[in-house]
Structure formats: C-alpha cells, structure tokens
C-alpha atoms as a PDB file:
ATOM      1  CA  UNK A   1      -6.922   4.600  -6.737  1.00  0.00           C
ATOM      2  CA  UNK A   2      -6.128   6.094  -3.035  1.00  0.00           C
ATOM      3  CA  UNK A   3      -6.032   9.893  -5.217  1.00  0.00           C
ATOM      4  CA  UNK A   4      -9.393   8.875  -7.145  1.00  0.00           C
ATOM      5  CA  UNK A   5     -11.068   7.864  -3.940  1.00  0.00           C
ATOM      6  CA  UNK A   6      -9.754  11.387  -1.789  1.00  0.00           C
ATOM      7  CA  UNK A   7     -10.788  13.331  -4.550  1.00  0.00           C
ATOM      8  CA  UNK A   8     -14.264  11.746  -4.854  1.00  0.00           C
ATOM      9  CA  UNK A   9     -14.714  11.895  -1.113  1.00  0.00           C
ATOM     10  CA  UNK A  10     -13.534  15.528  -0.036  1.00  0.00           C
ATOM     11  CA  UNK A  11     -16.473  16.556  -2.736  1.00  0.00           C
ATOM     12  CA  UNK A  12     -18.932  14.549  -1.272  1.00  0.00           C
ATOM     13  CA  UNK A  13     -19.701  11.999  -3.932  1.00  0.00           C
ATOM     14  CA  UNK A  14     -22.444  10.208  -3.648  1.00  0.00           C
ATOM     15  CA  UNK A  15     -20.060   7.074  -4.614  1.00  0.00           C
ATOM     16  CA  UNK A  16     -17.609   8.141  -1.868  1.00  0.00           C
ATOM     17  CA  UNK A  17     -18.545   5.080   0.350  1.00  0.00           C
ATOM     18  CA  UNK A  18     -18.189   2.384  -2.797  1.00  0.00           C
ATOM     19  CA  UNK A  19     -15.149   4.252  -3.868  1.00  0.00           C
ATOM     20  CA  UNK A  20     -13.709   3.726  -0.316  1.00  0.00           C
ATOM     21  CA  UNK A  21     -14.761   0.400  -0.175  1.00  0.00           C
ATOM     22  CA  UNK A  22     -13.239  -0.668  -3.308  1.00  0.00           C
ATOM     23  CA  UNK A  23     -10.091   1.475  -2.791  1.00  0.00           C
ATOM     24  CA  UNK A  24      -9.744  -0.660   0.583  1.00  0.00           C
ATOM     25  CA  UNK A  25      -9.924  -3.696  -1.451  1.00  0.00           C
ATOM     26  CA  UNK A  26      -7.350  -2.647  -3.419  1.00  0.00           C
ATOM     27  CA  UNK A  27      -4.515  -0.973  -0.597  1.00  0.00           C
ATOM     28  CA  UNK A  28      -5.239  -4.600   1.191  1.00  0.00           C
ATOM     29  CA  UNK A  29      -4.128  -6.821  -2.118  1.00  0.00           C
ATOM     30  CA  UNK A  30      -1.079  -4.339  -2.643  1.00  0.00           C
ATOM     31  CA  UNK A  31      -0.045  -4.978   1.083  1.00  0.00           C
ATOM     32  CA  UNK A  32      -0.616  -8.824   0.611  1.00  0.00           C
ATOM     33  CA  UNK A  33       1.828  -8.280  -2.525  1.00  0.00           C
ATOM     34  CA  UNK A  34       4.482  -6.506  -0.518  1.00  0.00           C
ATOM     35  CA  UNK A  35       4.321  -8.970   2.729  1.00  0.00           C
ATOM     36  CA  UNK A  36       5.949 -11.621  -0.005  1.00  0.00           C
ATOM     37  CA  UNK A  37       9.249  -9.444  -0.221  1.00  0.00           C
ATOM     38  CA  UNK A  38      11.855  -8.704   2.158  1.00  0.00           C
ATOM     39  CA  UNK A  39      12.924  -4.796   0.415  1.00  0.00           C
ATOM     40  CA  UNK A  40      12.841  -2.302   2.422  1.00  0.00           C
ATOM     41  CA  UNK A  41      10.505  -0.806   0.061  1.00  0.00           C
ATOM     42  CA  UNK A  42       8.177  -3.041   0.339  1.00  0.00           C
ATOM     43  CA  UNK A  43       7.903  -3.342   3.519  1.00  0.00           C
ATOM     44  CA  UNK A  44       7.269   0.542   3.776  1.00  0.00           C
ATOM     45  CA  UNK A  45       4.373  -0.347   0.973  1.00  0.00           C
ATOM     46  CA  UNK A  46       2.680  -2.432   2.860  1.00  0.00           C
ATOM     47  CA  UNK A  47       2.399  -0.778   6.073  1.00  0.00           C
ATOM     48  CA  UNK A  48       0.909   2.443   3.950  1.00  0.00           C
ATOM     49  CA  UNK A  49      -1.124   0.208   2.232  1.00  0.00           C
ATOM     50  CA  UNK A  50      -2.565  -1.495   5.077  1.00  0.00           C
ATOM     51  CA  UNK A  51      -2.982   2.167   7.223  1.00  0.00           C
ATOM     52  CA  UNK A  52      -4.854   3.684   4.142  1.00  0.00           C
ATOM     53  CA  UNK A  53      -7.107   0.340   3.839  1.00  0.00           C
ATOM     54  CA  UNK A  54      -7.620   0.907   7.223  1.00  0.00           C
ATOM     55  CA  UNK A  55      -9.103   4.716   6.768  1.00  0.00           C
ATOM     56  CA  UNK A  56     -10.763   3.703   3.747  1.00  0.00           C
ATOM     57  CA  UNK A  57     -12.740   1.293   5.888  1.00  0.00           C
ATOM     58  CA  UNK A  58     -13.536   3.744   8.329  1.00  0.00           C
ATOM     59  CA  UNK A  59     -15.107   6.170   5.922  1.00  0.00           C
ATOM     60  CA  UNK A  60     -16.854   3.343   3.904  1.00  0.00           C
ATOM     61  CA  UNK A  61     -18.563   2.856   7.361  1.00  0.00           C
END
C-alpha cells in the first residue's frame, strides 16, 4: 500500500490525497497489530508504521 500510495503521489494523482488517507488507515491497523507482540520485529513495525501513517496524514492534509 505505502509503494502504491508514493507512486500515485510523486505523479500527482488526482487520488493522491484518498490514497494517503487510506494508506494511513492502513500503516495505523498494522502498528495496532504489532503493539500486541513483544519481537523485536515488531516493535520496529510499528514504529515505521506509525511514522509513515503519520506522513501519510500530512499529505492527505
């Protein structure tokens, strides 16, 4: 989704804002996924997860 939504956006989609939107949607129900597990791994998901919802909100903006 996170590729779909840069490679909509850096051609100026008209969709780039729902794409973003959605995408954050998505990054933040991943994250909420990851919180649940103590791996390592995980952990590192969610924090990318939750900084790339973050940008996707800014750009949905």
């Amino acid at each position: 989704m996170c590729w779909l939504c840069a490679s909509l956006c850096s051609r100026d989609s008209q969709f780039c804002g729902d794409i973003c939107k959605l995408c954050a949607t998505i990054c933040n129900a991943c994250a909420d996924e990851c919180s649940k597990h103590e791996a390592e791994q995980c952990k590192r998901c969610e924090e990318a997860c939750r900084r790339c919802a973050e940008a996707c909100q800014a750009m949905a903006a």
